[in-house]
Protein backbone atom coordinates (compact mmCIF):
# COMPACT_ATOMS: atom_id res chain seq x y z
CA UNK A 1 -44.85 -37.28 -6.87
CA UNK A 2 -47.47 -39.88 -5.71
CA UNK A 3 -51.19 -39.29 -6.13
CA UNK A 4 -52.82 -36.41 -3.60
CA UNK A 5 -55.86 -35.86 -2.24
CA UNK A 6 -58.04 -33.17 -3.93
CA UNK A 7 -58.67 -30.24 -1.95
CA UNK A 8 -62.35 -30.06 -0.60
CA UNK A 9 -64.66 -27.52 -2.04
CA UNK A 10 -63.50 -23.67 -0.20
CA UNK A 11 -65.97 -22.75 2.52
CA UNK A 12 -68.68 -19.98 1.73
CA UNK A 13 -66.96 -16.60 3.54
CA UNK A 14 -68.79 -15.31 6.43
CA UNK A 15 -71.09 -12.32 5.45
CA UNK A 16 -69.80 -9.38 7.46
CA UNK A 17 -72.62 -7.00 8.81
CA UNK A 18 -70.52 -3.96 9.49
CA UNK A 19 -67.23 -2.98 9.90
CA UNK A 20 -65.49 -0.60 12.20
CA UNK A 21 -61.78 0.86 11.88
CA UNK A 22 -60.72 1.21 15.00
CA UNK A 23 -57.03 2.22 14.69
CA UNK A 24 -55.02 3.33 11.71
CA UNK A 25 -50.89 3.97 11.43
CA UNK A 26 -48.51 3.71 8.83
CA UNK A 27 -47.48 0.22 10.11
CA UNK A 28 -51.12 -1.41 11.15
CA UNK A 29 -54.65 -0.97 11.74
CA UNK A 30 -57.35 -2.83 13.23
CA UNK A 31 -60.84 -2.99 12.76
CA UNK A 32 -63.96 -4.57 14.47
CA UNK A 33 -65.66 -6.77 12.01
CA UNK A 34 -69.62 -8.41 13.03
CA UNK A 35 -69.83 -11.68 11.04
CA UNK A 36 -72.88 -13.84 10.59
CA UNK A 37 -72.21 -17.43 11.79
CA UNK A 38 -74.46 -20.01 10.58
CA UNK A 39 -78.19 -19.58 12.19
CA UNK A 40 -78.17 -15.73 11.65
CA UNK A 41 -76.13 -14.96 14.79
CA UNK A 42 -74.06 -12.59 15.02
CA UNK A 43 -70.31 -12.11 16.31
CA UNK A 44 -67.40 -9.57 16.61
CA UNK A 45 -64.16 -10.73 15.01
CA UNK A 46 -61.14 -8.33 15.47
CA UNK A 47 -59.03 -7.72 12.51
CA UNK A 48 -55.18 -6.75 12.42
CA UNK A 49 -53.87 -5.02 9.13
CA UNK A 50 -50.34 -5.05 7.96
CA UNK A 51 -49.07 -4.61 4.38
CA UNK A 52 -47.51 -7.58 2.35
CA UNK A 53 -44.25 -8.37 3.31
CA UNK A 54 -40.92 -10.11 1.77
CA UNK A 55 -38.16 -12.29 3.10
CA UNK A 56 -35.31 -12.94 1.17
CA UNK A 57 -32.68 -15.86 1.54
CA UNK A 58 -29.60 -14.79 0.78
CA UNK A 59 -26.76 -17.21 -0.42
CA UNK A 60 -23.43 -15.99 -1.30
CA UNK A 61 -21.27 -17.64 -4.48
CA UNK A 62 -19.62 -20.06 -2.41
CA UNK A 63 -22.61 -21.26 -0.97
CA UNK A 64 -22.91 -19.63 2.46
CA UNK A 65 -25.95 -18.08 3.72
CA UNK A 66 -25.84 -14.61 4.57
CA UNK A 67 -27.91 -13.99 8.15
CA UNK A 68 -28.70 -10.64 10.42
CA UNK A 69 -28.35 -10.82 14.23
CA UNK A 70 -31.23 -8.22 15.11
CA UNK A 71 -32.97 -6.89 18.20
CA UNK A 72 -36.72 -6.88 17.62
CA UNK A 73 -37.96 -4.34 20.29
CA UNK A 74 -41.63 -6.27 20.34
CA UNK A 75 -40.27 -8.87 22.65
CA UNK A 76 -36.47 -7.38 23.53
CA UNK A 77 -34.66 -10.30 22.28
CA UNK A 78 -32.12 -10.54 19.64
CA UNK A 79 -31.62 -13.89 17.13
CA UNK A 80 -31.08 -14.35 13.99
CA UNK A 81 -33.24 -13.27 10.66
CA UNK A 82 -33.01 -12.82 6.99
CA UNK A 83 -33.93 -9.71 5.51
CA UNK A 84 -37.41 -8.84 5.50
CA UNK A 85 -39.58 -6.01 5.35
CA UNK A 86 -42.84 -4.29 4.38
CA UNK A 87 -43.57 -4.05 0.53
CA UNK A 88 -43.96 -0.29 -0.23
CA UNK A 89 -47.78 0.87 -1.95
CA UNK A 90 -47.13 -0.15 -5.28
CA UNK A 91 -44.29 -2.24 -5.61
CA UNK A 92 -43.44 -5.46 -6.88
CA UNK A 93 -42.77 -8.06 -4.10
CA UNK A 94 -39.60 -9.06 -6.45
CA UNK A 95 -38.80 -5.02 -6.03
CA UNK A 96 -39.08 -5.42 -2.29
CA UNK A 97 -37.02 -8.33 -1.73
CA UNK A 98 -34.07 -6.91 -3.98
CA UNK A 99 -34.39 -3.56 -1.97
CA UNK A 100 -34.94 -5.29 1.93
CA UNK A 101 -31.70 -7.52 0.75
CA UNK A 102 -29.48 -4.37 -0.61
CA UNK A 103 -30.65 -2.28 2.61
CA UNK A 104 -30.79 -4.59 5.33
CA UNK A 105 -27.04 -6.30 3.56
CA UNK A 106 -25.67 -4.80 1.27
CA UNK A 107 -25.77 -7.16 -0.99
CA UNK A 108 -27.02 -7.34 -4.41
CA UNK A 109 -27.93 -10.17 -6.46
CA UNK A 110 -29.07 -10.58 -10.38
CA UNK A 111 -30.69 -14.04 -9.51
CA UNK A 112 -33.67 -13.67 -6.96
CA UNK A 113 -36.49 -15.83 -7.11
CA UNK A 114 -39.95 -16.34 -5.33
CA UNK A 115 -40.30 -19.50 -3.82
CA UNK A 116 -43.30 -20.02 -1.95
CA UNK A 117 -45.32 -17.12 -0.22
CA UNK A 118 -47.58 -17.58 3.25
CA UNK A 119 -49.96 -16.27 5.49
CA UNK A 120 -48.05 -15.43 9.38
CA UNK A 121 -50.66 -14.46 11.90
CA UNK A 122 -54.12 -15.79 9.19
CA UNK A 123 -56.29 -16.19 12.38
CA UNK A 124 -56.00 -12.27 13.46
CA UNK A 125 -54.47 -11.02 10.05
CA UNK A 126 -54.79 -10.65 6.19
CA UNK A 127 -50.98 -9.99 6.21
CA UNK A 128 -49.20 -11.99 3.55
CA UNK A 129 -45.32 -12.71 3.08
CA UNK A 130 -43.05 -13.99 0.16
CA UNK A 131 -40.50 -15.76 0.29
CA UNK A 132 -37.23 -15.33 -2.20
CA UNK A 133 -34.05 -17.01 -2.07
CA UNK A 134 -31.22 -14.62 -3.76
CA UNK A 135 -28.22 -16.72 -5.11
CA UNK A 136 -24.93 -15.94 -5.68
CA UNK A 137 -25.38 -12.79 -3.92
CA UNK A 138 -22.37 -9.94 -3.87
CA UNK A 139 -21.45 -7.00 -1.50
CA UNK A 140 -21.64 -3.78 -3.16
CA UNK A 141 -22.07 -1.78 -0.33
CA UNK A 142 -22.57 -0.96 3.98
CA UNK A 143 -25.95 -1.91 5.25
CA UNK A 144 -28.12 1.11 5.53
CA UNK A 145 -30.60 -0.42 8.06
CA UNK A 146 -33.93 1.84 9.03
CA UNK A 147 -33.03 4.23 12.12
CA UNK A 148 -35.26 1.46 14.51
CA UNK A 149 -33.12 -1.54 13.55
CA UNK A 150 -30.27 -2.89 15.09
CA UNK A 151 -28.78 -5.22 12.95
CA UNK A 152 -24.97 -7.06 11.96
CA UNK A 153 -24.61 -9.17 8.89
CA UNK A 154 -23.00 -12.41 9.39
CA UNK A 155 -22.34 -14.79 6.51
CA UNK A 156 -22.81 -19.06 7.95
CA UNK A 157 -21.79 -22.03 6.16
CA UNK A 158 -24.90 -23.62 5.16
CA UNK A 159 -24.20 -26.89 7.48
CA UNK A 160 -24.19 -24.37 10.43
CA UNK A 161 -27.31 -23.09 9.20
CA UNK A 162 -28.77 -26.53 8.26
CA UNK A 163 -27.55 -27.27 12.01
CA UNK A 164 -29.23 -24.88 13.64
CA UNK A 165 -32.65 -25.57 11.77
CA UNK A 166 -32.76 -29.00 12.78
CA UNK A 167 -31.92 -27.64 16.48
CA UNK A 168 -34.82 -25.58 16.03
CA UNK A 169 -32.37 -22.28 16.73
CA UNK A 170 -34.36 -20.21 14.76
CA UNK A 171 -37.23 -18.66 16.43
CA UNK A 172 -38.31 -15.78 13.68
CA UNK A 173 -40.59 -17.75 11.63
CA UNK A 174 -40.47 -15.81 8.37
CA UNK A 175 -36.58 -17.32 8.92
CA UNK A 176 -37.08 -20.59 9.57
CA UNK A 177 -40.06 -21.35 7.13
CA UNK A 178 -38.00 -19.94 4.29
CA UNK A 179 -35.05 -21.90 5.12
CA UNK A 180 -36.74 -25.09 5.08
CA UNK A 181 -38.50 -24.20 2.11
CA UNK A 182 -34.71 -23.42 1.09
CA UNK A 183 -33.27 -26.87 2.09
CA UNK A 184 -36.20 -28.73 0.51
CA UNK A 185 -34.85 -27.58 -2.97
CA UNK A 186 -37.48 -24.68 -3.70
């Protein structure tokens, strides 16, 4: 690795003045924060609040990578994922990806490791993802997908996948940013 450039000093964090929930549910919240900008003015900045997540790369023993063709009823389009989902109060994000992967796949693996870990939306949102690859991953059993997910497993040669990355095919981002993270050697 050549020589980097040292990170600047971190800003100061805005001092908040109040802060207002405006909306609470067991999959996000909002709330109205009033920041002080530099000068003593003051400004609202809105707030969106999802738990931690997990996404979890899963590659088979022969070295295909196992992907979900999903219907995401936000925008009414279906492409292709990997497993991902909310971590539950409590749990270990390791926990979490093992449990998204065995739900979401079926498939089980005794070799999952974090690999990097990133912030999707950190303009609007505190929400924070990992990202695990699972290797040498084995079916032990049917998906059991949530009642709101439509989902099919489909296992890809990892040229296909590599293909389809560098055709910019992929347009979940938890997806895409773990596979290149993936194909960098992580």
């Amino acid at each position: 690795m050549t020589d980097r450039t040292p990170d600047p000093p971190a800003f100061e964090p805005f001092r908040v003045e109040r802060s207002e929930r405006i909306y609470d549910s067991p999959w996000c919240g909002l709330r109205r924060d009033v920041i002080e900008l530099s000068g003593g003015k003051l400004q609202e900045y809105h707030v969106v609040e999802i738990s931690p997540a997990v996404a979890v790369v899963p590659v088979l023993p022969d070295g295909r990578i196992a992907l979900l063709w999903q219907l995401r009823h936000p925008h009414g389009g279906t492409h292709w994922e990997i497993p991902a989902g909310r971590i539950h109060d409590g749990e270990d994000p390791k926990d979490a990806a093992t449990r998204e992967l065995l739900e979401e796949t079926g498939l089980r693996s005794d070799d999952v490791r974090r690999v990097a870990g990133f912030y999707p939306t950190n303009g609007i949102s505190p929400h924070y993802a990992h990202i695990f690859v699972a290797r040498d991953c084995e079916r032990v059993r049917d998906p059991e997908p949530d009642a709101a997910e439509r989902l099919s497993v489909h296992w890809m040669p990892e040229s296909e996948v590599r293909a389809r990355l560098e055709g910019a095919e992929f347009e979940d981002g938890f997806t895409a940013l773990a596979l290149f993270y993936l194909f960098a050697g992580r």
